[in-house]
N, C-alpha and C. Protein backbone atom coordinates (compact mmCIF):
# COMPACT_ATOMS: atom_id res chain seq x y z
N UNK A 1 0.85 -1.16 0.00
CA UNK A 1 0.00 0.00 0.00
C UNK A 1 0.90 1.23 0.00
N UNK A 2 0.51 2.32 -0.75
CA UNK A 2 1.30 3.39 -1.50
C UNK A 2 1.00 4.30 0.32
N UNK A 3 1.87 5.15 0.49
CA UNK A 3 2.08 5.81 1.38
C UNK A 3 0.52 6.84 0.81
N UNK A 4 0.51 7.37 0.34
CA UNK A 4 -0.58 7.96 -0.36
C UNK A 4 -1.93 7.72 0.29
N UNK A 5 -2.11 6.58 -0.07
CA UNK A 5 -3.36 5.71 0.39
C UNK A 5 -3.49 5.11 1.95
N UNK A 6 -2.13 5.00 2.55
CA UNK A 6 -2.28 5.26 4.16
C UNK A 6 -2.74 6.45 4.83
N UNK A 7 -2.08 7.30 4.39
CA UNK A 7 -2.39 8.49 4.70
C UNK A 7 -3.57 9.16 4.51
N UNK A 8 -4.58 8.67 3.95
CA UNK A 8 -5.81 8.38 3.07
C UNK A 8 -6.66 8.11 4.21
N UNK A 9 -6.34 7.26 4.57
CA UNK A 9 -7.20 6.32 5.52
C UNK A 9 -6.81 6.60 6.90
N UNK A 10 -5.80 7.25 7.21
CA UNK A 10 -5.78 7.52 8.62
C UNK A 10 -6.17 9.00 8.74
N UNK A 11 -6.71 9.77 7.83
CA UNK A 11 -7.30 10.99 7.51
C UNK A 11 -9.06 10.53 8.03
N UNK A 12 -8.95 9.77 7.58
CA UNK A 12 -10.80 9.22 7.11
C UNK A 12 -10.65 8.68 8.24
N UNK A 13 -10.30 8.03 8.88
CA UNK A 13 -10.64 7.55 10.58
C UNK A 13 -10.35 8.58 11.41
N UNK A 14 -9.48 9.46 11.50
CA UNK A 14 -9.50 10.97 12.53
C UNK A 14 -10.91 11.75 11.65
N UNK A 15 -11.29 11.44 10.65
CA UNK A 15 -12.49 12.53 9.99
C UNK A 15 -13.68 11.81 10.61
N UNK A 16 -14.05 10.50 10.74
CA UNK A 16 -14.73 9.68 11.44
C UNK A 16 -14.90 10.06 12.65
N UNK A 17 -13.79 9.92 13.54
CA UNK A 17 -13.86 9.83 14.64
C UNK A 17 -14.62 11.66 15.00
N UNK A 18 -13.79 12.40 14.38
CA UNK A 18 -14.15 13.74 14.87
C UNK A 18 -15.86 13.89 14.72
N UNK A 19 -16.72 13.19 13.27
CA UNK A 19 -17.77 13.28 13.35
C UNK A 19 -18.66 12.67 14.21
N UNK A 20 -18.18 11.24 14.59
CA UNK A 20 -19.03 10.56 16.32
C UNK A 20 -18.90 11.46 17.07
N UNK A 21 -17.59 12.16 17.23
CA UNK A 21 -17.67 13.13 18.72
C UNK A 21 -18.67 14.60 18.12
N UNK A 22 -18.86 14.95 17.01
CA UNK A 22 -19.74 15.83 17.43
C UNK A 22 -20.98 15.77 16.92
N UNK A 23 -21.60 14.32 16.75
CA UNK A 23 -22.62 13.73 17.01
C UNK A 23 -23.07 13.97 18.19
N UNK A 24 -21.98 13.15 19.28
CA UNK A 24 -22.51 13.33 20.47
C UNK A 24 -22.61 14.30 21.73
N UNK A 25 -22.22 15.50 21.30
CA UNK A 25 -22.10 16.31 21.76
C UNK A 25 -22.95 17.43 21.14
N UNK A 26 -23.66 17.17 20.04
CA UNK A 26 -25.09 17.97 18.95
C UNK A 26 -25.90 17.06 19.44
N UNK A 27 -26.00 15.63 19.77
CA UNK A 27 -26.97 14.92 20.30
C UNK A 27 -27.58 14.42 18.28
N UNK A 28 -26.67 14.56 17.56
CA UNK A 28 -26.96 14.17 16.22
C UNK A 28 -27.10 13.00 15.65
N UNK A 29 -28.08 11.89 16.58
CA UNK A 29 -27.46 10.74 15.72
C UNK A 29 -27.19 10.09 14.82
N UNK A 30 -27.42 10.89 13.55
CA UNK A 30 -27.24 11.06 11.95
C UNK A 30 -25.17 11.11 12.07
N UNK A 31 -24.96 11.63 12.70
CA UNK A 31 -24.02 12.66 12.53
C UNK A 31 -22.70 11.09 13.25
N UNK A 32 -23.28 10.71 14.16
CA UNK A 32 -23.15 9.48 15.45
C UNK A 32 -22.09 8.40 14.32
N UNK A 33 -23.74 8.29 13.51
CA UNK A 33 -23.64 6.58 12.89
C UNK A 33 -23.07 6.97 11.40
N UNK A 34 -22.96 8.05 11.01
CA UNK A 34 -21.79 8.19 9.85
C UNK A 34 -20.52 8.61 10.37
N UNK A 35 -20.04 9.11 11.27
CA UNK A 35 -18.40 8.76 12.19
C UNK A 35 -18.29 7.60 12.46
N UNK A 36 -18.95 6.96 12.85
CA UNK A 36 -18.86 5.14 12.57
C UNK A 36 -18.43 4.47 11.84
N UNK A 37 -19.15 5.03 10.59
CA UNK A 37 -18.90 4.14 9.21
C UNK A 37 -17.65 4.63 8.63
N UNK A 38 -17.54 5.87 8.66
CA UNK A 38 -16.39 6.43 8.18
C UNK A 38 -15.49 5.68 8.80
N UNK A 39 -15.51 5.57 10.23
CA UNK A 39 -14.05 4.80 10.83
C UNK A 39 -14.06 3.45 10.45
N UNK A 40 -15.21 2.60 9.79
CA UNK A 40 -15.27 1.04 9.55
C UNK A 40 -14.76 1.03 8.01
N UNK A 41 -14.78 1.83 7.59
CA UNK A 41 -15.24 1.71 6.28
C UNK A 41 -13.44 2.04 5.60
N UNK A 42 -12.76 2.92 6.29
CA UNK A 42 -11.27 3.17 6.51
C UNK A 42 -10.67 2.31 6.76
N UNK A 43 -10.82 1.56 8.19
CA UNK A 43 -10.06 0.37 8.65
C UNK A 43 -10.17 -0.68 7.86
N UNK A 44 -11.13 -0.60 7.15
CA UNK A 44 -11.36 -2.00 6.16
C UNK A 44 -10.41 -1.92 5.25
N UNK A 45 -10.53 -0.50 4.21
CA UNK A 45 -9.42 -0.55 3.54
C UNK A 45 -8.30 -0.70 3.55
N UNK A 46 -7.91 -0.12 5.01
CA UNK A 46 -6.51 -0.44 5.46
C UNK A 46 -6.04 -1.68 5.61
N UNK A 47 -7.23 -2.75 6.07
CA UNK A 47 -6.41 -3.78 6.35
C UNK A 47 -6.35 -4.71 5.19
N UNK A 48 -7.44 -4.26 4.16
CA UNK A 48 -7.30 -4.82 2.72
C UNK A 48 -5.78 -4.74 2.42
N UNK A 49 -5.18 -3.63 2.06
CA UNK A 49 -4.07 -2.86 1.38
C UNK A 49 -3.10 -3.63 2.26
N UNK A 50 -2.77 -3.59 3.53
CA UNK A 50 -2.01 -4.40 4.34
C UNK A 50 -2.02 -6.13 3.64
N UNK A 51 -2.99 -6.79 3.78
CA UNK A 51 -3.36 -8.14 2.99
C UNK A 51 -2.88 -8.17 1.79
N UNK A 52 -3.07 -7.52 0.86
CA UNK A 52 -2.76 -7.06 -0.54
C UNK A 52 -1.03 -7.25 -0.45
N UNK A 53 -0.55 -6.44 0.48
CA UNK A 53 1.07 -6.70 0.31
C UNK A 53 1.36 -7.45 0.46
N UNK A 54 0.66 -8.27 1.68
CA UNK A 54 1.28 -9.22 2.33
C UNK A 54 1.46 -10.95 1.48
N UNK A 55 0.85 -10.72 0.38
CA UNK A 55 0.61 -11.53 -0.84
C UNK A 55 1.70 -11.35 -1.62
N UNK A 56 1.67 -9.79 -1.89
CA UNK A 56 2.24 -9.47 -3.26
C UNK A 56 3.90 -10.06 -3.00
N UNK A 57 4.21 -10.49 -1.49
CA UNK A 57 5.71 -10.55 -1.61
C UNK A 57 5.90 -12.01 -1.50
């Protein structure tokens, strides 16, 4: 995985995370359960791209 695309994804899980916290602090739970996904949806890729190398060698 290209440095690029880490950096990608550890953007999108601090962008995640920041949106649960002010979900819960707006009381937004729209706001809650898409900082969620954002952080699931990141880690997935990440650990794809991790898997992916771990093949390619």
């Amino acid at each position: 995985m290209s440095l690029r695309w880490e950096i990608s994804n550890k953007v999108r899980i601090l962008k995640g995370w920041a949106r649960r916290r002010f979900g819960r602090v707006s009381g937004n739970r729209r706001q809650r359960i898409a900082g969620k996904s954002d952080r699931v949806a990141a880690s997935l890729k990440q650990a794809d791209g991790k898997a992916r190398d771990a093949f390619k060698r």
